[in-house]
Protein backbone atom coordinates (compact mmCIF):
# COMPACT_ATOMS: atom_id res chain seq x y z
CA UNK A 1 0.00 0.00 0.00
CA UNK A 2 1.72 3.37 -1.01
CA UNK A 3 0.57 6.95 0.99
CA UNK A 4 0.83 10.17 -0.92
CA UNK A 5 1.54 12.64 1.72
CA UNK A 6 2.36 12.72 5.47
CA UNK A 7 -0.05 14.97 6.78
CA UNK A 8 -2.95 14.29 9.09
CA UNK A 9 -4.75 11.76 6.18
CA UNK A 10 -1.38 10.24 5.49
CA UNK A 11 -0.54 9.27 9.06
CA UNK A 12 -4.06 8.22 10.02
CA UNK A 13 -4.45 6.49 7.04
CA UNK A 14 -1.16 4.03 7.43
CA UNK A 15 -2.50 4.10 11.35
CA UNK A 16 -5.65 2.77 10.14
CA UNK A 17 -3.86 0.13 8.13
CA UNK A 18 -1.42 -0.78 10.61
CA UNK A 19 -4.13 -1.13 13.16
CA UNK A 20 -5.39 -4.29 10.83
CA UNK A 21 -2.00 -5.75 10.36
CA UNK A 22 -1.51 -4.00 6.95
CA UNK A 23 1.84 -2.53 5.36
CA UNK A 24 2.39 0.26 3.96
CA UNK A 25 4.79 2.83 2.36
CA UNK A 26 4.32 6.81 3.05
CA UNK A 27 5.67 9.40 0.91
CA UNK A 28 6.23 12.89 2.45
CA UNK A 29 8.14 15.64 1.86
CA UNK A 30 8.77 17.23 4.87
CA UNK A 31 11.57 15.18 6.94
CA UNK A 32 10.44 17.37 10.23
CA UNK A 33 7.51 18.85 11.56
CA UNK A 34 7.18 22.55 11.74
CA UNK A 35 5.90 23.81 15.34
CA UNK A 36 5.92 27.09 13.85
CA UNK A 37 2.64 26.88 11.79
CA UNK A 38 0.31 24.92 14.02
CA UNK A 39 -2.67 24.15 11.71
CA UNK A 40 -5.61 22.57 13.41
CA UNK A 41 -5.80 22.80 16.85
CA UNK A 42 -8.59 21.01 17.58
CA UNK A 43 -9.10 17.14 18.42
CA UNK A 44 -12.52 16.23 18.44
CA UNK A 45 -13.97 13.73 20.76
CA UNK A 46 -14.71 11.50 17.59
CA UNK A 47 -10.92 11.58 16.28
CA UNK A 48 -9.93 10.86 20.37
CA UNK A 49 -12.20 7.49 20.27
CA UNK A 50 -10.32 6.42 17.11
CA UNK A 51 -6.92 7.53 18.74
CA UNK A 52 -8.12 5.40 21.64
CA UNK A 53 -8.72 2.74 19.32
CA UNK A 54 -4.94 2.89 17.53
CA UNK A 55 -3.80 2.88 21.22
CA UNK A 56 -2.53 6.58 21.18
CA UNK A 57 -5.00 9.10 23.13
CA UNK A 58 -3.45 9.08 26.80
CA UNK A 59 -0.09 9.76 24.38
CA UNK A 60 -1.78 12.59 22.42
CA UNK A 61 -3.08 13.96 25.77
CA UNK A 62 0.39 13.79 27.01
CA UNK A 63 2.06 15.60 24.68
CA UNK A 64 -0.79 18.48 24.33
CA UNK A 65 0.68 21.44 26.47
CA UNK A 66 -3.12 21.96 27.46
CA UNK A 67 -4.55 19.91 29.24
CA UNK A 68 -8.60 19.12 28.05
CA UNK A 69 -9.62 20.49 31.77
CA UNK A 70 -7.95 23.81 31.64
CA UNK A 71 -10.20 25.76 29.95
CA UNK A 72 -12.88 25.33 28.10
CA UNK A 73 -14.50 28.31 27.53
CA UNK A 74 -14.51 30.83 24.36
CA UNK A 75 -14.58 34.48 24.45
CA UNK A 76 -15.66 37.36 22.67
CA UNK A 77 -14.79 40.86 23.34
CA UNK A 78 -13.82 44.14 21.64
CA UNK A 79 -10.74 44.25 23.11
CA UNK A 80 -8.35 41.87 25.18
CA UNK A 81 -7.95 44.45 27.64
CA UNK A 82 -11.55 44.88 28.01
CA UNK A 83 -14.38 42.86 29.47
CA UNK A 84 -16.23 40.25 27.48
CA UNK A 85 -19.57 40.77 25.76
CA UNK A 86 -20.55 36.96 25.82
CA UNK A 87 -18.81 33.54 26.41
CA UNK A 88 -19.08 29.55 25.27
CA UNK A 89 -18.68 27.11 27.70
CA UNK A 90 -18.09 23.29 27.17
CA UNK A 91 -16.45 24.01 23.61
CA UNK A 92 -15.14 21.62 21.20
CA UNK A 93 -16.52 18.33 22.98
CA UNK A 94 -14.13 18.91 25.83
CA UNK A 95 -17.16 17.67 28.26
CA UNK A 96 -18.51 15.00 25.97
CA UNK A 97 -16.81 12.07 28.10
CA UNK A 98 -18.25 13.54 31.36
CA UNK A 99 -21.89 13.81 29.73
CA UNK A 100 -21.60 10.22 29.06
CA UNK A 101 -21.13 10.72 24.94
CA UNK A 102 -17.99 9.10 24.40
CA UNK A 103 -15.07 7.66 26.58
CA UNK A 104 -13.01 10.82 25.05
CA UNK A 105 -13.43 13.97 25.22
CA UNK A 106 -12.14 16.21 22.87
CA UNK A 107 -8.66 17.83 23.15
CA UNK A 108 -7.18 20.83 22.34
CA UNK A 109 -3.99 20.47 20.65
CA UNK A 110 -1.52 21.90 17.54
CA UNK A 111 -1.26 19.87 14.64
CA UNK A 112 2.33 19.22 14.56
CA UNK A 113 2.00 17.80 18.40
CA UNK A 114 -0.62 14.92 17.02
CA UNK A 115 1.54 14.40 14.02
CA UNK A 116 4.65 13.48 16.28
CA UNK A 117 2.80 11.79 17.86
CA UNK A 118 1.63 9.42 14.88
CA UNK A 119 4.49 9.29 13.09
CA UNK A 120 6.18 7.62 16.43
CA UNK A 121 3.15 4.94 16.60
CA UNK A 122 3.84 4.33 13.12
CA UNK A 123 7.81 3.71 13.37
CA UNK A 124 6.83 1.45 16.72
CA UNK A 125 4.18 -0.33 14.78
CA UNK A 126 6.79 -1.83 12.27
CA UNK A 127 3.70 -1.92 9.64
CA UNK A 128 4.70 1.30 8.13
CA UNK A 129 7.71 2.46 6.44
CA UNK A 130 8.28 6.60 6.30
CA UNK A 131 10.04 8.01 3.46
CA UNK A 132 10.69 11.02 4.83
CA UNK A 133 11.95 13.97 1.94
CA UNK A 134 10.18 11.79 -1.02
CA UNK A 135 7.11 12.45 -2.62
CA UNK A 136 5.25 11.26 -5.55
CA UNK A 137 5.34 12.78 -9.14
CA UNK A 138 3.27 10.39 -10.87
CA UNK A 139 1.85 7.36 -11.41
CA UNK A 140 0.04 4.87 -14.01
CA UNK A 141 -2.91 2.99 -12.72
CA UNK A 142 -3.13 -0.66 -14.19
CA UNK A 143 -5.90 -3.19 -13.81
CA UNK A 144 -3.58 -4.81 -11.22
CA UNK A 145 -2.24 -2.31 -9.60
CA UNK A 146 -0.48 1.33 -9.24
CA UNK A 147 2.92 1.74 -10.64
CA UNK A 148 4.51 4.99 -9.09
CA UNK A 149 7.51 7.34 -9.79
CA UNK A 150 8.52 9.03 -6.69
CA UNK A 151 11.36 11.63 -6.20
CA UNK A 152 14.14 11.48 -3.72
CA UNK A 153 15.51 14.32 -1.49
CA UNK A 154 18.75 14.32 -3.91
CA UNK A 155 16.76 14.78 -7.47
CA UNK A 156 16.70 10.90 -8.34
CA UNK A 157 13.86 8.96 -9.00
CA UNK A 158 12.93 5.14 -8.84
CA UNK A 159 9.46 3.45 -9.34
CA UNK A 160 7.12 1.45 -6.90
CA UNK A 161 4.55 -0.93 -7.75
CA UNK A 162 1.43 -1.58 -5.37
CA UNK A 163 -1.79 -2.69 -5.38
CA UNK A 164 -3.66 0.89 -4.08
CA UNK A 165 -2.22 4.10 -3.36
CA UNK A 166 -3.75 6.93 -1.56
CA UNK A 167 -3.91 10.31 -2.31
CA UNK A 168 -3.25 12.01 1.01
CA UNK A 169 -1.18 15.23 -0.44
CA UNK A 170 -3.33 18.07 0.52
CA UNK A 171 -5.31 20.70 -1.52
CA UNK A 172 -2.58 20.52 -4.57
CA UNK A 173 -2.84 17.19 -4.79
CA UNK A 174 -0.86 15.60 -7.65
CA UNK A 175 -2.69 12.12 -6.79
CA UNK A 176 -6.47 14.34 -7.30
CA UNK A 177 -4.91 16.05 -10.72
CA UNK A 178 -3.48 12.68 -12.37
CA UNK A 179 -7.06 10.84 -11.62
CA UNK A 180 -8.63 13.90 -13.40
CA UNK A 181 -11.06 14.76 -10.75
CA UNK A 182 -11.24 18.65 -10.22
CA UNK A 183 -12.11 20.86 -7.05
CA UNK A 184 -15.49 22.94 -7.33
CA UNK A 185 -16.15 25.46 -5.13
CA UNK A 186 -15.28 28.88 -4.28
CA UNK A 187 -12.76 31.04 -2.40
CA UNK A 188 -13.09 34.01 -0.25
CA UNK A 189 -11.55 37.50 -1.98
CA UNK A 190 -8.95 38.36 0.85
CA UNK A 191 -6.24 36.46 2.40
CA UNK A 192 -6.32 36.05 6.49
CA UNK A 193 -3.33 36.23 8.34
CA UNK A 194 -1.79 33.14 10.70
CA UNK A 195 0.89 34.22 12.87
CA UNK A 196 2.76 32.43 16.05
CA UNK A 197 3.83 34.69 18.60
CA UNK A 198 5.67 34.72 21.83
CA UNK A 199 3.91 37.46 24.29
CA UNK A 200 4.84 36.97 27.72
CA UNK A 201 3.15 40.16 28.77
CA UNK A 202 -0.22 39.19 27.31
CA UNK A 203 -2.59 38.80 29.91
CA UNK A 204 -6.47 39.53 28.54
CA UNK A 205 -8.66 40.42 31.03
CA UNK A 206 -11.19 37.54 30.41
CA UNK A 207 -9.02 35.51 32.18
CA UNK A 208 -8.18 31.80 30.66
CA UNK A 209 -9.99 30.27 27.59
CA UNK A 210 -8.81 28.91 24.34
CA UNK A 211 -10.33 31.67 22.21
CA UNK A 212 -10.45 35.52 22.31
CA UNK A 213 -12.56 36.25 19.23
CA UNK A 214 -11.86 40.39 19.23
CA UNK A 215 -15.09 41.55 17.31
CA UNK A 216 -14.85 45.46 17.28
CA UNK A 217 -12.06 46.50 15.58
CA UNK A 218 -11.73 47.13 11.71
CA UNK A 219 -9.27 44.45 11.50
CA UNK A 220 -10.86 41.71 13.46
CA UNK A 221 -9.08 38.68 15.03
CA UNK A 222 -8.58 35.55 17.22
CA UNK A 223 -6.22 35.00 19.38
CA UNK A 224 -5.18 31.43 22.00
CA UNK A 225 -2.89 29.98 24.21
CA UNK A 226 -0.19 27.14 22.41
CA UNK A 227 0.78 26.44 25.56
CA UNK A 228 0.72 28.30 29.42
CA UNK A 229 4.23 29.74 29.02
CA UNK A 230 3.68 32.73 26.29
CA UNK A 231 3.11 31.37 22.92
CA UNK A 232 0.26 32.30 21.30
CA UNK A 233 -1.58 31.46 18.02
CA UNK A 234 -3.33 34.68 15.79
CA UNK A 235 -5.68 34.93 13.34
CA UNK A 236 -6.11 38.56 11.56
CA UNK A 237 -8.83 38.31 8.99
CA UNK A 238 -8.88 39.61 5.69
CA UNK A 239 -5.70 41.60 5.69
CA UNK A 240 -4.78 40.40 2.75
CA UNK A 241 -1.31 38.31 0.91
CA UNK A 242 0.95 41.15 1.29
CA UNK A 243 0.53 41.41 4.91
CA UNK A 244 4.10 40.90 6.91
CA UNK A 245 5.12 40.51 10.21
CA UNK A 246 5.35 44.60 10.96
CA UNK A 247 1.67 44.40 9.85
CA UNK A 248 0.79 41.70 12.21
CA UNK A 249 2.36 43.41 15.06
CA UNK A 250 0.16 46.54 14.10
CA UNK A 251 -2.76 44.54 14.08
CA UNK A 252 -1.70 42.36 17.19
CA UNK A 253 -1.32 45.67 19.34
CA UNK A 254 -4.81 47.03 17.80
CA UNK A 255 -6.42 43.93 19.39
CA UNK A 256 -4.64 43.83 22.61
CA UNK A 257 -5.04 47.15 23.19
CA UNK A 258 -1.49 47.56 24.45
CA UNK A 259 2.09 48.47 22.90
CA UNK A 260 4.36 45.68 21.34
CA UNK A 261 6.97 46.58 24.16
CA UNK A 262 4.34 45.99 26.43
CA UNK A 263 3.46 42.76 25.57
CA UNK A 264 6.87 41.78 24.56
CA UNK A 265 5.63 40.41 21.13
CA UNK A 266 7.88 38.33 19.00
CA UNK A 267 6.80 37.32 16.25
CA UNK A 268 8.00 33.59 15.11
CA UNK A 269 6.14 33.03 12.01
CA UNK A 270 3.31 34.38 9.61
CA UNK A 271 1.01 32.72 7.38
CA UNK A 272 -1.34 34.05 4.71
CA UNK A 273 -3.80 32.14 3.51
CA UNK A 274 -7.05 32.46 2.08
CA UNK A 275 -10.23 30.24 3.01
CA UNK A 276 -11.65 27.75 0.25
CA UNK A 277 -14.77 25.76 0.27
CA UNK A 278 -14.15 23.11 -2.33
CA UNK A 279 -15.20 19.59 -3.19
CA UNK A 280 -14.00 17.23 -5.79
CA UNK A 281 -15.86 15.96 -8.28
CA UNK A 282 -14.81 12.46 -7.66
CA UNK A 283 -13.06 11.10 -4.79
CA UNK A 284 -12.00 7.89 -6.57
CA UNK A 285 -10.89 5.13 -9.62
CA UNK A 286 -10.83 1.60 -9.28
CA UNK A 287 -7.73 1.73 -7.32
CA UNK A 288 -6.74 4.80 -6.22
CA UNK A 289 -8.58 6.83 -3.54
CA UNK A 290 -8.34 10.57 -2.10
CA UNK A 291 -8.70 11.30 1.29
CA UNK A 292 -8.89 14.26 3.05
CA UNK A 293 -8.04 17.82 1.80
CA UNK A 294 -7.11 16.05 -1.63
CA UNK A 295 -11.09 15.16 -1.85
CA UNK A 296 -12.31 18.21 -0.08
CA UNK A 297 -11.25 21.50 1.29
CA UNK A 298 -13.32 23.90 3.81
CA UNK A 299 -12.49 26.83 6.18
CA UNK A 300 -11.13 25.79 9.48
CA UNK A 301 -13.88 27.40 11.31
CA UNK A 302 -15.34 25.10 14.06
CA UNK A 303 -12.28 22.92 13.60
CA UNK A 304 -13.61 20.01 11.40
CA UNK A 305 -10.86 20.08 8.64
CA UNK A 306 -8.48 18.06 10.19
CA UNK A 307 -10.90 15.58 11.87
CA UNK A 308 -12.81 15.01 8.39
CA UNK A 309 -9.31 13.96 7.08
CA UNK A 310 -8.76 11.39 9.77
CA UNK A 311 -12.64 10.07 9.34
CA UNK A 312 -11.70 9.65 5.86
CA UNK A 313 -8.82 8.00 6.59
CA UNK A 314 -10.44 5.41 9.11
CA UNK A 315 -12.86 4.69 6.31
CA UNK A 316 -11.06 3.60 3.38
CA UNK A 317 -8.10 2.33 5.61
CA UNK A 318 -10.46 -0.60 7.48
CA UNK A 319 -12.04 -1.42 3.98
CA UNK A 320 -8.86 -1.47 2.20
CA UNK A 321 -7.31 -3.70 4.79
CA UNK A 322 -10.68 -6.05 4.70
CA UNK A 323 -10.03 -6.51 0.73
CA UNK A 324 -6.30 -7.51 0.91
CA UNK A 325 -7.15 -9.92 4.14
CA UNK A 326 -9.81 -11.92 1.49
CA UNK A 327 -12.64 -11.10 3.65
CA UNK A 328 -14.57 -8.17 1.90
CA UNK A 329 -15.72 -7.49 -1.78
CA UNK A 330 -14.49 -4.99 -3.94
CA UNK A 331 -17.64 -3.25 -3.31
CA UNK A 332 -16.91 -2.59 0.22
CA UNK A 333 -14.28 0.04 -2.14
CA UNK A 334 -16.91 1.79 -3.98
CA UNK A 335 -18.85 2.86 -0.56
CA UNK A 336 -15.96 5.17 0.50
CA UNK A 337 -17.32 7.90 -1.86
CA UNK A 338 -20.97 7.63 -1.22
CA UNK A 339 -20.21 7.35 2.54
CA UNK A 340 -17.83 10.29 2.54
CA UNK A 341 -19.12 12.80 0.18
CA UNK A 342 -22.21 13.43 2.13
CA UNK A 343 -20.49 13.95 5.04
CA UNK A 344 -17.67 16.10 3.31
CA UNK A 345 -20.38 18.24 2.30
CA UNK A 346 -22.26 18.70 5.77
CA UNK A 347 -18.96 19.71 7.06
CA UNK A 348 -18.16 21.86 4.23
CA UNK A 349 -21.75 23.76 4.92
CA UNK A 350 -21.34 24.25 8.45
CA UNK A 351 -17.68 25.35 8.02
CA UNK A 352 -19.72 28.13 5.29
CA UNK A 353 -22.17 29.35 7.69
CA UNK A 354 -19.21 29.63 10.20
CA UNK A 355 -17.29 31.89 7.79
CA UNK A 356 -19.74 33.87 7.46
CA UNK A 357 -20.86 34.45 10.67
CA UNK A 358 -17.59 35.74 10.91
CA UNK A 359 -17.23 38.02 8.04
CA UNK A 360 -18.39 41.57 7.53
CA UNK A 361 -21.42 41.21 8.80
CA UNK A 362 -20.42 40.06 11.90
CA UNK A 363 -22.01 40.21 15.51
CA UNK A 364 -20.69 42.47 18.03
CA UNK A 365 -23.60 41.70 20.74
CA UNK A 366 -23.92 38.87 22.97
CA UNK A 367 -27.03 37.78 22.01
CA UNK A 368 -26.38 38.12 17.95
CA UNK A 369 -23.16 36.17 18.58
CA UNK A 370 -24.49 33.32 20.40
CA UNK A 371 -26.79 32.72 17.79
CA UNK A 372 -24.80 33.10 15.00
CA UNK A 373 -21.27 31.41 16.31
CA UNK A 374 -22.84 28.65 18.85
CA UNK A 375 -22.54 25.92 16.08
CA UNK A 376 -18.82 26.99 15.69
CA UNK A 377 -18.26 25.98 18.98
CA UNK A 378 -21.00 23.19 20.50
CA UNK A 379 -21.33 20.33 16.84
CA UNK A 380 -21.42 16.99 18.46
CA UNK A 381 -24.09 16.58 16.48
CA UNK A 382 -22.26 16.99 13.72
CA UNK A 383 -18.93 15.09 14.85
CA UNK A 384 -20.69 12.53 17.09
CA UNK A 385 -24.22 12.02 14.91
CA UNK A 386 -23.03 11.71 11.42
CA UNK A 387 -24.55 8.88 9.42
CA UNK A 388 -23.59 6.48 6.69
CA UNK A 389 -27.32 5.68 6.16
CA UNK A 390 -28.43 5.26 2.32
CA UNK A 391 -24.80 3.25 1.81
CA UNK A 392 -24.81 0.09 -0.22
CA UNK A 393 -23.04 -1.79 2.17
CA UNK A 394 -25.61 -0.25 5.41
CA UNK A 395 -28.61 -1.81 5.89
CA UNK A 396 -31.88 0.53 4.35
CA UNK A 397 -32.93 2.97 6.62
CA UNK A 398 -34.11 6.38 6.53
CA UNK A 399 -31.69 8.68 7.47
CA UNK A 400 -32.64 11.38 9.49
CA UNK A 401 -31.49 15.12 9.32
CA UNK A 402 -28.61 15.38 11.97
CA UNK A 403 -28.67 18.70 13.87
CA UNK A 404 -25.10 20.15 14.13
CA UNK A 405 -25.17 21.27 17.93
CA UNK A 406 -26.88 18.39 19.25
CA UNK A 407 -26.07 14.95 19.66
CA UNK A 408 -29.00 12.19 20.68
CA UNK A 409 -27.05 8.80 20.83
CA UNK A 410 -29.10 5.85 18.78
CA UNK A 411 -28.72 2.47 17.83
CA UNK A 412 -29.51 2.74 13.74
CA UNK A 413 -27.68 1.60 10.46
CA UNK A 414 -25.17 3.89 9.78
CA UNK A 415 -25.08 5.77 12.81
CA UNK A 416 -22.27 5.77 14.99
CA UNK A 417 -22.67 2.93 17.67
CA UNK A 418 -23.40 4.64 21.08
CA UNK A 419 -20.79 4.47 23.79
CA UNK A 420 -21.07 2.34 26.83
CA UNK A 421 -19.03 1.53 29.90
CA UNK A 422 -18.02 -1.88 30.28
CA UNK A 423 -16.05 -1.24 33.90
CA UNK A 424 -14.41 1.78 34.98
CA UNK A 425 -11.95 2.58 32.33
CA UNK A 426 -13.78 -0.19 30.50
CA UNK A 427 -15.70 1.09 27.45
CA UNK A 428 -17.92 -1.14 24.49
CA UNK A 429 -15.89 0.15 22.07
CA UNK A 430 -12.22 -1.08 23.55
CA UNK A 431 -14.05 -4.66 22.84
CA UNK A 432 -15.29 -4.48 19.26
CA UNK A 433 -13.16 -6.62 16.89
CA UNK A 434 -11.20 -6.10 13.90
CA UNK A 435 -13.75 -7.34 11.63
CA UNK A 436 -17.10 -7.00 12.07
CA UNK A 437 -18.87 -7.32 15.83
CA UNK A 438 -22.12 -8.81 16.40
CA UNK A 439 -23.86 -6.97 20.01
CA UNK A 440 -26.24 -10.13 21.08
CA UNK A 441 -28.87 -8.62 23.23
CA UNK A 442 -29.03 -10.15 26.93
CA UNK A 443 -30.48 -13.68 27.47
CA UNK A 444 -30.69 -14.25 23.15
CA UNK A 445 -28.18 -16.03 21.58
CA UNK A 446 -28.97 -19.77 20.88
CA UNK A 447 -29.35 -21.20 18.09
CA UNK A 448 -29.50 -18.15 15.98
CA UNK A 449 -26.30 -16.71 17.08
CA UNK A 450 -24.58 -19.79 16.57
CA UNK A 451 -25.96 -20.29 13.28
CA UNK A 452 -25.26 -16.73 12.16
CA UNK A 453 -21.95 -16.89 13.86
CA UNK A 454 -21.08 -20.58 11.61
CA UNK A 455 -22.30 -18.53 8.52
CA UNK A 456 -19.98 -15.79 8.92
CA UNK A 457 -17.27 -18.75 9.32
CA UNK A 458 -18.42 -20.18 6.18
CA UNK A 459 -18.19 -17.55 3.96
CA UNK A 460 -14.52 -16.08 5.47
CA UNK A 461 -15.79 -12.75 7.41
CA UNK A 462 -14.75 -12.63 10.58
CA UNK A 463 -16.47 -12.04 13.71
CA UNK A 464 -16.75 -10.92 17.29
CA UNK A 465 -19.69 -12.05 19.28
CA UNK A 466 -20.41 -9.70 22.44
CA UNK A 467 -23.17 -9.21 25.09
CA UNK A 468 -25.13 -6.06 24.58
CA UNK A 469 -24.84 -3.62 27.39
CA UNK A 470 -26.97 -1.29 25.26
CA UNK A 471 -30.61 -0.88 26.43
CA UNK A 472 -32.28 -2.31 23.48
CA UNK A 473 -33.71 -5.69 22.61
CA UNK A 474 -32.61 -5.60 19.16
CA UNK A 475 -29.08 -7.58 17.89
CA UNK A 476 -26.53 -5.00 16.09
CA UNK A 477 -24.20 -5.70 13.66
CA UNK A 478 -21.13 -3.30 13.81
CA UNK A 479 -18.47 -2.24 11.51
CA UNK A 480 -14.74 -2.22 12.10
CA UNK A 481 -15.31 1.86 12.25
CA UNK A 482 -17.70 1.78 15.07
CA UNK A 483 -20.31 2.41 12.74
CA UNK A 484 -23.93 0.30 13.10
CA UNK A 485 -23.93 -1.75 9.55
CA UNK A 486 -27.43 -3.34 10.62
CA UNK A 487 -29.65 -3.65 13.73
CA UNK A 488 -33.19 -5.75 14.32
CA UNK A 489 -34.59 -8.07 16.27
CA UNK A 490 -34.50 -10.84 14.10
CA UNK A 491 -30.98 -11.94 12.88
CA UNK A 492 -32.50 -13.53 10.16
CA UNK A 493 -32.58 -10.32 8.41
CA UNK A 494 -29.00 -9.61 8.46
CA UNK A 495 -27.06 -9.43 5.31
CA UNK A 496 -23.73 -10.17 6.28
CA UNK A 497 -22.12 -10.38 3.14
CA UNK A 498 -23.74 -7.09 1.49
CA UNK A 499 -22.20 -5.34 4.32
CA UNK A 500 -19.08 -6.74 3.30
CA UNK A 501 -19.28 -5.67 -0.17
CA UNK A 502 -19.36 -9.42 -1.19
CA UNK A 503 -21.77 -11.04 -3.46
CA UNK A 504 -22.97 -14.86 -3.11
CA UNK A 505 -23.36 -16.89 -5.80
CA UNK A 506 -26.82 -17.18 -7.03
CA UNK A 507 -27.73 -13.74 -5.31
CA UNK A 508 -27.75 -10.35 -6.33
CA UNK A 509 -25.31 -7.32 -4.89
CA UNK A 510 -28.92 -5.47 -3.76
CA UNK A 511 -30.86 -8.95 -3.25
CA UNK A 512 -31.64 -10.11 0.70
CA UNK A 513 -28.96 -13.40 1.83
CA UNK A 514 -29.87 -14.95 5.03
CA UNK A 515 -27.86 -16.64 7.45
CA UNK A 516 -28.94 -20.49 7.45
């Protein structure tokens, strides 16, 4: 299996693979990771459940400089120096473990941390080999395979042969250009301005939280913590490409209300760069697949960008991995897109109305800004309720329009399966096998199970048999991605091998196949 990029998509996807025993190769350019331009900093509780799954969240927690208890509030103001006009509490999912949601909350946290962090699980794992100062520059796709041309760090070249590759290389990505899919969307006029600073003497008056939105000024901003020692993350919007460091420290001092001496600003690194809402026409061939911002690129507001990568990544990495091991269909493939597109573009729509609700237009009272920027800030709905219903390889169901703030846990196909406690530090999930899991309601079982449990041996899918802790009478079928493939009362209704992209002899991809 050959990566295309080192990023977030990269890393999770050869995490992904590695968590099912599966090799692979990653190409990326950049031999270190750059602390100075810290990307996402936002973890959501969904991406910490799949870290917990790969073995890595207590490590991602302990290498975040904030802890997920030490603030979790968001403020807006007109001024750091000045009072603020209205406040978010509970942001980002940073409560959802303690409301019972998930056994992880979310987790505030640069970019560049998590990717340390993965590219060390991946050199432990010894399932995934990083070429570090390679990348790819082209590649011919064959009904057998991938045959690559990658460039070394010293100008040469040599080709690789594989049986998938992934296009994890970002939103000017070769892998998206050479399939001939194409990015549709829009961009906004102006360029915003990223900078990391070091300001000792900047102490806003809110007291601690992980956002100052500053509102008033003609040049508004955002402003948080990296860590609790001085280093701070700024976002100046629409200032424009030409906009320098002396311009950031202009703007800086505007927001803070306070001289550059004062604060003792220096500047470490600035970043233009200009928000794009963009989806690509196709995210896929027969044998190559793009994941994350390759497929799809959206605004960073509410801090989905990075977490949509690693969903991606989680998806196509358990089905690839299902193919080579002989126990899925070739189907199971062609789901990725229709799975992934919808929720690309749910993301990419509430990443819009988060733009805008920070744009010209924006609110400057309390009550106008929590109801324009609350689903910036509370989307478990969104992160936590997203649905893979209307899927070939999900079991028909309606699918129901998710709201973005609020999450109501459920046990239906395509939904994500509700969390449960097993034992203290115990949780459903930390049980669910690497195939596909079978949740057999309390005192059921018998003869059915068995049978069901023989037919899955018969036709090679493997499965995990568990008692249902859930509150429901009905048996549910769950995918290697936590995701409910099928759920009823009656296992005679389950399609096991439809769910597994594979079709019987003598019955039809769409057609029902019972267990005996």
């Amino acid at each position: 299996m050959l990566i295309a990029g080192g990023g977030p998509a990269g890393l999770a996807a050869a995490s992904e693979l590695a968590h099912h025993g599966i090799h692979s190769v990653l190409l990326e350019p950049r031999r270190e990771v750059s602390h100075l331009r810290p990307r996402a900093k936002t973890t959501s509780a969904r991406t910490m459940e799949l870290f917990r799954r790969w073995g890595i969240a207590d490590e991602v927690r302990r290498a975040a400089p904030l802890s997920h208890s030490w603030s979790r509030r968001v403020v807006f103001c007109a001024a750091l120096d000045a009072e603020p006009i209205t406040e978010f509490r509970d942001v980002f999912g940073l409560s959802a473990a303690e409301d019972g949601f998930t056994a992880e909350a979310g987790q505030q946290v640069a970019q560049p941390v998590v990717e340390e962090v993965l590219r060390a699980h991946l050199v432990r794992s010894g399932l995934a080999e990083l070429r570090l100062g390679e990348r790819l520059l082209g590649f011919t796709e064959r009904r057998d395979g991938v045959v690559c041309e990658v460039l070394r760090a010293d100008g040469s070249t040599y080709r690789l042969a594989t049986e998938y590759l992934l296009g994890c290389d970002g939103g000017r990505s070769t892998v998206r250009e050479e399939i001939g899919a194409v990015l549709h969307g829009s961009s906004a006029p102006r360029a915003n301005l990223n900078a990391v600073i070091r300001a000792p003497g900047l102490r806003p008056t809110a007291g601690t939280a992980l956002h100052y939105w500053v509102v008033e000024p003609e040049v508004p901003g955002a402003v948080g913590p990296l860590d609790r020692d001085g280093l701070w993350w700024v976002t100046l919007a629409d200032v424009g490409e030409s906009a320098d460091a002396a311009r950031a420290v202009e703007l800086i001092e505007r927001l803070a209300g306070r001289t550059a001496a004062e604060l003792g600003i220096e500047v470490l690194s600035t970043d233009p760069w200009t928000p794009r809402m963009m989806l690509a026409d196709r995210f896929a061939t027969d044998r190559v697949f793009l994941v994350g911002e390759s497929a799809h690129v959206n605004p960073p507001f509410g801090g989905h960008g990075f977490n949509t990568c690693v969903g991606d990544a989680v998806n196509i990495g358990w089905k690839l991995a299902a193919v080579l091991q002989g126990w899925a269909g070739v189907d199971l493939l062609a789901s990725y897109e229709i799975e992934r597109r919808g929720i690309a573009e749910l993301t990419l729509a509430s990443a819009v109305r988060n733009l805008e609700a920070s744009g010209p237009n924006r609110a400057v009272t309390g009550a106008r800004i929590q109801q324009t920027k609350a689903e910036e800030f509370h989307s478990l709905g969104l992160v936590l309720g997203y649905s893979y219903a209307g899927s070939p390889v999900i079991a028909d169901h309606a699918a129901s329009r998710a709201d973005v703030q609020t999450y109501e846990p459920s046990i239906v196909p395509g939904g994500r399966l509700p969390h449960a406690w097993i034992a203290p530090g115990h949780a459903l999930y930390d049980d669910l096998g690497l195939g596909m899991t079978l949740l057999v309601p309390p005192g059921a079982g018998g003869r059915a199970t068995a049978a069901f449990a023989e037919h899955a041996g018969v036709i090679g899918i493997p499965l995990t048999l568990l008692e249902s802790p859930l509150r429901a009478s009905d048996y549910v079928l769950v995918r290697p991605d936590q995701h409910v493939a099928w759920c009823d009362r009656d296992l005679g209704t389950a399609e096991l091998a439809r769910y597994c992209g594979v079709s019987l002899p003598g019955t039809s991809h769409h057609g029902k196949e019972h267990a005996p």
